[in-house]
Protein backbone atom coordinates (compact mmCIF):
# COMPACT_ATOMS: atom_id res chain seq x y z
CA UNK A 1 -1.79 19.15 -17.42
CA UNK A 2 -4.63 21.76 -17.72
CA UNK A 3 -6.02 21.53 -14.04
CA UNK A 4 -2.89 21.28 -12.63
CA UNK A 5 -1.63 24.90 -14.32
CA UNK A 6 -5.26 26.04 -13.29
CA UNK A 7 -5.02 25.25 -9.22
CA UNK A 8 -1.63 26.02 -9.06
CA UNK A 9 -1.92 29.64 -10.84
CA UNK A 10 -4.99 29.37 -7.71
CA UNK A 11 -2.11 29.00 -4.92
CA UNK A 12 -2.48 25.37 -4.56
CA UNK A 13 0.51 22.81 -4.23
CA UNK A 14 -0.61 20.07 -6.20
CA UNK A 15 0.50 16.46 -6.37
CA UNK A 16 -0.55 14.51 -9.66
CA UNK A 17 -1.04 10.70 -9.40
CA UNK A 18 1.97 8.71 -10.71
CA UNK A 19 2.13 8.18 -14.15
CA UNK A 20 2.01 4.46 -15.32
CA UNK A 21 4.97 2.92 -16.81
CA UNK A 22 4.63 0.35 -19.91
CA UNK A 23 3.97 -2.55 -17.55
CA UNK A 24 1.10 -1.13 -15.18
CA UNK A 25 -2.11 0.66 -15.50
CA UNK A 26 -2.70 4.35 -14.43
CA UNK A 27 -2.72 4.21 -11.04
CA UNK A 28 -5.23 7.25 -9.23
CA UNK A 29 -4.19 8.23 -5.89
CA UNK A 30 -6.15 6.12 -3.33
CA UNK A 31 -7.83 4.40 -6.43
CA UNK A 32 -10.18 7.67 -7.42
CA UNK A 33 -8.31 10.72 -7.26
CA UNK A 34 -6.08 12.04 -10.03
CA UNK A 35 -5.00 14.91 -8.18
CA UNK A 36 -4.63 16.27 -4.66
CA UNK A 37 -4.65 20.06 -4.63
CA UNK A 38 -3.50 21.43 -1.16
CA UNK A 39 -3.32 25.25 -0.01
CA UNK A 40 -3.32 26.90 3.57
CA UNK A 41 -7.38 26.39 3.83
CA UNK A 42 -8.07 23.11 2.32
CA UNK A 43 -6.88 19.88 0.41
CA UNK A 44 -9.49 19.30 -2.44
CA UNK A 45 -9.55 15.89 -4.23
CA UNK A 46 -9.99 16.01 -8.25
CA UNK A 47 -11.28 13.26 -10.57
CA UNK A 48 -10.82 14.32 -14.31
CA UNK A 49 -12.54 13.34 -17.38
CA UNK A 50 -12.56 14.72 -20.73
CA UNK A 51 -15.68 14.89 -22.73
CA UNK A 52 -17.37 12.98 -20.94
CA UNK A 53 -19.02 12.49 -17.65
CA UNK A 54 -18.38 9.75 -14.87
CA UNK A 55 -19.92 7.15 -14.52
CA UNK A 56 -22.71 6.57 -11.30
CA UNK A 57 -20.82 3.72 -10.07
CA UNK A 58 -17.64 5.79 -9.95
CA UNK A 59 -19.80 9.18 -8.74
CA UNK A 60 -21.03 6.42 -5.74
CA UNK A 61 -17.68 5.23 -4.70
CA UNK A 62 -16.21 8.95 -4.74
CA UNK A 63 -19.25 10.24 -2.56
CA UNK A 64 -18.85 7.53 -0.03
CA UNK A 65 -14.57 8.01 0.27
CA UNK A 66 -14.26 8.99 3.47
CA UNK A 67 -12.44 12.48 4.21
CA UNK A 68 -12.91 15.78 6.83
CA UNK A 69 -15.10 18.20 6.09
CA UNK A 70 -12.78 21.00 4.96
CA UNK A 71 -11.94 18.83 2.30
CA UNK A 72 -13.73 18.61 -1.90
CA UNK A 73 -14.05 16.58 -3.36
CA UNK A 74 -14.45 17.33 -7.29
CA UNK A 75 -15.09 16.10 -10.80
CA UNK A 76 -13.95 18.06 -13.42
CA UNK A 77 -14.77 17.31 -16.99
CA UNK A 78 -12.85 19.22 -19.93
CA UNK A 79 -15.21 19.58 -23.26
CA UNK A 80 -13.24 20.45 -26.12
CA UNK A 81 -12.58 23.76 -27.54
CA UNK A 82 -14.08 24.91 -24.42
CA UNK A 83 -11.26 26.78 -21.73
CA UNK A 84 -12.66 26.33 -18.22
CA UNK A 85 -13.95 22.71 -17.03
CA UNK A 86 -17.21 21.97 -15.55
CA UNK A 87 -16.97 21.17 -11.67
CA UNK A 88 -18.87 18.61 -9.94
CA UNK A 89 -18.60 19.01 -6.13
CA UNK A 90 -19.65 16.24 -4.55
């Protein structure tokens, strides 16, 4: 995965969300997330879409997830033939 080689060549540890098996759907960590990047400063929470952006009910219910303050949460959206995503902080 893209963002995965990207934080970790950062110094993050990351942790993917669990990949579904034939009989379930993809299952996001905590429902939202499909990554938790953590490194000695900060844990940052990534959402990621391709080619598209997210929707406003999903933008809502990732804004209002509770977490500390020295954590992101992000959106990152991969365009095609492009190399670096777009970030969305929220």
């Amino acid at each position: 995965m893209k963002a995965k080689a990207i934080l970790e060549a950062a110094g993050y540890d990351v942790q993917l969300a669990p990949n579904p098996s034939k009989w379930s759907l993809q299952n996001d960590l905590w429902g939202l997330w499909d990554l938790c990047a953590v490194d000695a400063e900060s844990i940052r929470f990534v959402q990621i879409k391709t080619n598209a952006r997210e929707t406003l009910i999903d933008r809502e219910k990732m804004s209002l997830w509770p977490c500390p303050s020295w954590c992101r949460k992000e959106v990152w959206v991969f365009y095609d033939r492009k190399k670096d995503p777009i970030i969305h902080k929220l």
